[in-house]
C-alpha atoms as a PDB file:
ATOM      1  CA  UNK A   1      -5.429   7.769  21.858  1.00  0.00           C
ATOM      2  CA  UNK A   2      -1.633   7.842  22.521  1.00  0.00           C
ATOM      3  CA  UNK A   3       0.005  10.415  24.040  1.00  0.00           C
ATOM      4  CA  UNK A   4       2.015  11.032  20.851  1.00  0.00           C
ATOM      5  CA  UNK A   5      -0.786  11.226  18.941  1.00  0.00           C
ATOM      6  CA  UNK A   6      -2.693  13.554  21.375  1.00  0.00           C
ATOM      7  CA  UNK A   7       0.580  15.904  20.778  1.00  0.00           C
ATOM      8  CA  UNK A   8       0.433  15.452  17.683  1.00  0.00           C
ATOM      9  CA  UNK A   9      -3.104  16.688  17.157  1.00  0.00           C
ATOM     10  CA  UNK A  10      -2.637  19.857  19.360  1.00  0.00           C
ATOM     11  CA  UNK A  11       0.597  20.651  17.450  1.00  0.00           C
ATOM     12  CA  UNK A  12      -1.247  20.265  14.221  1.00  0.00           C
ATOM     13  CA  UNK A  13      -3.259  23.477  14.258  1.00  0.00           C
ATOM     14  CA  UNK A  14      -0.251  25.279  14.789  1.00  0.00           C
ATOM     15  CA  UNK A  15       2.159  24.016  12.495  1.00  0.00           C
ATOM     16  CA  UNK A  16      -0.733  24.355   9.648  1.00  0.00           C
ATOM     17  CA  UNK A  17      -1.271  28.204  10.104  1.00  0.00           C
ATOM     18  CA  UNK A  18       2.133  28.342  10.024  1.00  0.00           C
ATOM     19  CA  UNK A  19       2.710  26.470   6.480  1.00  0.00           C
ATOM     20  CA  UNK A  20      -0.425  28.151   5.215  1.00  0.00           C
ATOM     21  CA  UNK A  21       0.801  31.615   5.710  1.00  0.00           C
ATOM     22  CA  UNK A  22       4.200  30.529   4.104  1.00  0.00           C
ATOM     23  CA  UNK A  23       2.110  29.259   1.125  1.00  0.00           C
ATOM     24  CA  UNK A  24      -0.019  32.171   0.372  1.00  0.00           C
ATOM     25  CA  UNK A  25       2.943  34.521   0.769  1.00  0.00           C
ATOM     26  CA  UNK A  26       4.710  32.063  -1.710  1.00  0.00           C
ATOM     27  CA  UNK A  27       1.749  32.411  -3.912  1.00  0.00           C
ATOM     28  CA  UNK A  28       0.824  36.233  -3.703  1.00  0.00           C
ATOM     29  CA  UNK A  29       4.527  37.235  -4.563  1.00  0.00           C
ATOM     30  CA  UNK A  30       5.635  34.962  -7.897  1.00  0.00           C
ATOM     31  CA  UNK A  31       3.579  34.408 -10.874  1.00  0.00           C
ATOM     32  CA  UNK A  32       1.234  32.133  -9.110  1.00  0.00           C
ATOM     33  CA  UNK A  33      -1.051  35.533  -8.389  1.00  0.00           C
ATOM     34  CA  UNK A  34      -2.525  34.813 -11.571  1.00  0.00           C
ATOM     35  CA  UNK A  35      -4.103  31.402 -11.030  1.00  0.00           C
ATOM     36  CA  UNK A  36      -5.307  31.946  -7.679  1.00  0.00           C
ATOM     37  CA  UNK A  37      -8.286  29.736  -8.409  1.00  0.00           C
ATOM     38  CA  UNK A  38      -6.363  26.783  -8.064  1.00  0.00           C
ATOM     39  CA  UNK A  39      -3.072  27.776  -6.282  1.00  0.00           C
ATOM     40  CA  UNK A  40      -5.261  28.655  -3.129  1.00  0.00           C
ATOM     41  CA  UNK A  41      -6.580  25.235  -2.937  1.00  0.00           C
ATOM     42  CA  UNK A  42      -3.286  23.558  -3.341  1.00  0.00           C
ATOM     43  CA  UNK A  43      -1.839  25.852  -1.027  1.00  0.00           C
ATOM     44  CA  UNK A  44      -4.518  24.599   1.816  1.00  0.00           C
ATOM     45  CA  UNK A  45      -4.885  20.895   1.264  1.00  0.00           C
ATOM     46  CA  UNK A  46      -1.127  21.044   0.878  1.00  0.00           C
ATOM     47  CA  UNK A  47      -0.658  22.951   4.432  1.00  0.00           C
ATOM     48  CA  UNK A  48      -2.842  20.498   6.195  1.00  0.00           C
ATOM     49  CA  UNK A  49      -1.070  17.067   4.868  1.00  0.00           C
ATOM     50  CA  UNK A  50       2.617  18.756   5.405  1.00  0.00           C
ATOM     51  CA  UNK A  51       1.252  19.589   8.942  1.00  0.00           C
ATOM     52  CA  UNK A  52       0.110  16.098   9.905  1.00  0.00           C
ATOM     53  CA  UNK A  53       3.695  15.240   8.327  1.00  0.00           C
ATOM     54  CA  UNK A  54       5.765  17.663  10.638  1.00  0.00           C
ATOM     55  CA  UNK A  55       3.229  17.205  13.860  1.00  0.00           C
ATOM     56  CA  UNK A  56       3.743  13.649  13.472  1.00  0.00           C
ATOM     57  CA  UNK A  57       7.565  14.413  13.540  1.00  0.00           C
ATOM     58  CA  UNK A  58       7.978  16.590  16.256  1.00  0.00           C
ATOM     59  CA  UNK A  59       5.423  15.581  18.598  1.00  0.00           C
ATOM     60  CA  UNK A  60       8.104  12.907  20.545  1.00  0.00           C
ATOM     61  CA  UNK A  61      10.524  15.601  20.775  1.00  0.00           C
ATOM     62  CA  UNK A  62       7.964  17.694  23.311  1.00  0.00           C
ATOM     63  CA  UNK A  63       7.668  14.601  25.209  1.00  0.00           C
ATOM     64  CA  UNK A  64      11.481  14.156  25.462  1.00  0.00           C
ATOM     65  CA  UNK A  65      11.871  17.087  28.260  1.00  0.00           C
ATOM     66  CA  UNK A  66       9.111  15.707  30.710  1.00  0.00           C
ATOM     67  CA  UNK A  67      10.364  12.332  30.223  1.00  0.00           C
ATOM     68  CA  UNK A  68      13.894  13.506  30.831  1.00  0.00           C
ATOM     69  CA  UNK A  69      12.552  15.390  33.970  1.00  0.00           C
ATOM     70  CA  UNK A  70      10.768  12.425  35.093  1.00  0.00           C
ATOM     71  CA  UNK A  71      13.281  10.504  35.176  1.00  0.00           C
ATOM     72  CA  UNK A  72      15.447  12.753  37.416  1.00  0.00           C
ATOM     73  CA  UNK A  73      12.909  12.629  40.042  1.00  0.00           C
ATOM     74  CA  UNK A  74      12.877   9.010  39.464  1.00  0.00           C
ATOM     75  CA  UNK A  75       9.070   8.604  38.622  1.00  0.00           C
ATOM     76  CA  UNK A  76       9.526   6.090  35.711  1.00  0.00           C
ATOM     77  CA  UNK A  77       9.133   3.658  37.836  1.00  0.00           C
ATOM     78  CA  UNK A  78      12.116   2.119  38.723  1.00  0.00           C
ATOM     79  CA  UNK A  79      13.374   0.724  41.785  1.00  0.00           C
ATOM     80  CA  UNK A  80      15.488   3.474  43.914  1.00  0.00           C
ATOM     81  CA  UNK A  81      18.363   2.033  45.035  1.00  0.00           C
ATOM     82  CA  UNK A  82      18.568   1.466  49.139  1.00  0.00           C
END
């Protein structure tokens, strides 16, 4: 497993409870209320691929700050200069 991809999988949870709870308030306060049966469903398979999507997206940008702050200590793994 990569490292982005480990990110991404711990970022997932979040950014799904976040688009789910956007949904259903989306749903519960237009005309969707009616058909609940099948907006609810939509609403969840919908949260989890859009999550993937955004996980996917914004898991290099964590990764940015410890690489930045690696590289100021100079633990990247280059030659210090003498």
């Amino acid at each position: 497993m990569t490292n982005r991809s480990a990110i991404s999988f711990l970022i997932c949870g979040m950014a799904q409870a976040v688009l789910f709870g956007i949904g259903m308030i989306v749903v519960l306060v237009t005309p969707l209320a009616g058909y609940l049966a099948y907006s609810i469903p939509v609403v969840v398979v919908g949260s989890a691929l859009l999550a993937a999507l955004v996980a996917w997206k914004v898991a290099p940008l964590m990764r940015a700050r410890h690489q930045r702050r690696l590289a100021r200590e100079n633990k990247l793994g280059e030659p210090t200069p003498h």
